[in-house]
Protein backbone atom coordinates (compact mmCIF):
# COMPACT_ATOMS: atom_id res chain seq x y z
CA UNK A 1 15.91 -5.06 -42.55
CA UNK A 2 12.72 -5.35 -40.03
CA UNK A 3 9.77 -4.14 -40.71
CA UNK A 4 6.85 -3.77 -38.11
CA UNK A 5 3.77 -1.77 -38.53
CA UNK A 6 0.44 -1.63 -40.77
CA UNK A 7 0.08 0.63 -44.11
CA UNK A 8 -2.39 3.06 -42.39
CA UNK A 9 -5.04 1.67 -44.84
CA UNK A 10 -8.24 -0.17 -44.05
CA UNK A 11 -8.67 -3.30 -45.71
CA UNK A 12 -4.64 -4.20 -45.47
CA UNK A 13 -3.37 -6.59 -43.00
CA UNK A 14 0.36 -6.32 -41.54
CA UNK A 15 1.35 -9.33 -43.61
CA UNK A 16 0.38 -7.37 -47.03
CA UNK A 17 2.15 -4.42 -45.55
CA UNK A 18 5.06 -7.01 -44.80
CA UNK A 19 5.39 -7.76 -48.53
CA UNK A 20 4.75 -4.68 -49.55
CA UNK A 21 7.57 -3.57 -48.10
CA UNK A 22 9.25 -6.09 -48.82
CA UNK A 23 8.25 -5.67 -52.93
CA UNK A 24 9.54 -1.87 -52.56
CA UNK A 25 13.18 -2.90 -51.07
CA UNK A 26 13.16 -6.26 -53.77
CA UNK A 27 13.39 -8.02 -50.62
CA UNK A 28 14.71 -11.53 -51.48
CA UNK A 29 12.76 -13.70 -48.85
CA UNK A 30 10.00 -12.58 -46.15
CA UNK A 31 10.28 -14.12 -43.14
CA UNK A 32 6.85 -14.41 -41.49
CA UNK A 33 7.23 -15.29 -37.45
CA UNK A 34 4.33 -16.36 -35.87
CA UNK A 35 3.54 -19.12 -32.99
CA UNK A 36 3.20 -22.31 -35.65
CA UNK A 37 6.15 -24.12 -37.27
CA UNK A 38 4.83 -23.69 -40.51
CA UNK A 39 1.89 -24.03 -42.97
CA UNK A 40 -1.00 -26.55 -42.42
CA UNK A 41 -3.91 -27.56 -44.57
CA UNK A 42 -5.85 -26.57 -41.56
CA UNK A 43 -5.60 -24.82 -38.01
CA UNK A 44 -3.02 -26.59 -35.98
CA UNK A 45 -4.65 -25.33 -32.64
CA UNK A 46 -7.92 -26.76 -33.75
CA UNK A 47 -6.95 -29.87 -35.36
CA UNK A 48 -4.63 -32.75 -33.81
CA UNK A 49 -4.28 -34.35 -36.88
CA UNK A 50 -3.64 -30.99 -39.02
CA UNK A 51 -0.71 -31.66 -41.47
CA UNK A 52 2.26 -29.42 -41.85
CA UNK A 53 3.92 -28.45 -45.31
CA UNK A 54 7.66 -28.65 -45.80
CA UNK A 55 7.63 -26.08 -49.07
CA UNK A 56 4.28 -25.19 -50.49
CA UNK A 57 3.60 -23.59 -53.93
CA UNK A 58 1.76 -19.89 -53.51
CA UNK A 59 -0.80 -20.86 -55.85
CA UNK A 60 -1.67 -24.33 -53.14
CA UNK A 61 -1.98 -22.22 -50.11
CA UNK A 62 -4.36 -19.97 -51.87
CA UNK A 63 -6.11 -23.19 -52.97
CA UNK A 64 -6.69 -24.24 -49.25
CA UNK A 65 -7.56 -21.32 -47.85
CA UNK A 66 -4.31 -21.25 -45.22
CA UNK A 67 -5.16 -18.42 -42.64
CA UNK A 68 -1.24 -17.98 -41.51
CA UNK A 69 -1.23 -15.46 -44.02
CA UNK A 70 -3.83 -13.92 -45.76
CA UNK A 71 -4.52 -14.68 -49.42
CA UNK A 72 -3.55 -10.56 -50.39
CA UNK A 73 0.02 -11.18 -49.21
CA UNK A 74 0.17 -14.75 -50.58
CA UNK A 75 -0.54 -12.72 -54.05
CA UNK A 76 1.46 -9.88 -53.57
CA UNK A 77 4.43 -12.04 -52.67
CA UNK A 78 4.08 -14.73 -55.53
CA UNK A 79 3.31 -11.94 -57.95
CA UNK A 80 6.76 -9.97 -57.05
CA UNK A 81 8.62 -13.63 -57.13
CA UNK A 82 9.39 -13.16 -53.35
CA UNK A 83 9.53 -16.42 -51.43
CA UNK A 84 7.80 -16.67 -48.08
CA UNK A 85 9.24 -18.65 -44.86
CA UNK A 86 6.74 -19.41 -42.67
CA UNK A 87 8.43 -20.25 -38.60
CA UNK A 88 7.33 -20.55 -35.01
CA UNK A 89 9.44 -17.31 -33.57
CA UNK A 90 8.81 -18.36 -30.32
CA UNK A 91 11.54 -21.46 -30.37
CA UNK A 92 14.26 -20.12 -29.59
CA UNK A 93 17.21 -19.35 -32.23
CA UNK A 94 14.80 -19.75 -35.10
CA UNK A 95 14.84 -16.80 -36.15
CA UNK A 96 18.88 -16.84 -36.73
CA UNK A 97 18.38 -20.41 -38.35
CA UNK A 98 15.54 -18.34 -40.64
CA UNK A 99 18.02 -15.95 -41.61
CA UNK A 100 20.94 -17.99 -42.09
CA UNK A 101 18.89 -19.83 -44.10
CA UNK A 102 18.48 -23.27 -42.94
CA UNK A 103 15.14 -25.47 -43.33
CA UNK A 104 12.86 -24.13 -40.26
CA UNK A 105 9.20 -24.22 -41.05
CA UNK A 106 7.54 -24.05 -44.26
CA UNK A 107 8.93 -22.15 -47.46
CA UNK A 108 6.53 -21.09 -49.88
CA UNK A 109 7.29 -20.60 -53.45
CA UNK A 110 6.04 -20.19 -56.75
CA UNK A 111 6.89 -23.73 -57.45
């Protein structure tokens, strides 16, 4: 199932409405599609030598401070034990290698 849209609620960002939805279906992986291949410990745009995580725990990404997602989602999601791959949706056929399953990006777990 694909979800697109906000809550309707100030504060919320589309990727907590993401996993929220994704919480109230018991979802077992979000896929988050955006236009990096995965999670860095800092901006990719902004930083050449930025690195990139294969699999990153929940609780590490809310350590650093990674802006992919913000750190309501990252809570939400480890809190209801959902599992978060991060992918550049702009390459094409990731988005069938995301849902098949196969390593694209950065999977974030609880550990």
């Amino acid at each position: 199932m694909i979800f697109a849209a906000g809550t309707g609620h100030p504060f919320f960002s589309t990727d907590t409405a993401a996993v929220l939805r994704a919480a109230q279906i018991k979802a077992e992986v979000i896929l988050k599609g955006t236009d990096v291949d995965g999670v860095y410990d800092r901006d990719p745009h902004l930083n050449a030598d930025a690195h990139r995580f294969d699999q990153l725990t929940f609780a590490k990404a809310i350590e650093l401070g990674v802006r992919v997602m913000d750190t309501t989602a990252f809570s939400l999601s480890w809190e209801r034990h959902i599992p978060i791959v991060v992918f550049n949706i702009t390459v094409p056929g990731n988005f069938v290698r995301a849902v098949l399953g196969e390593p694209v990006g950065t999977l974030v777990t609880e550990g």
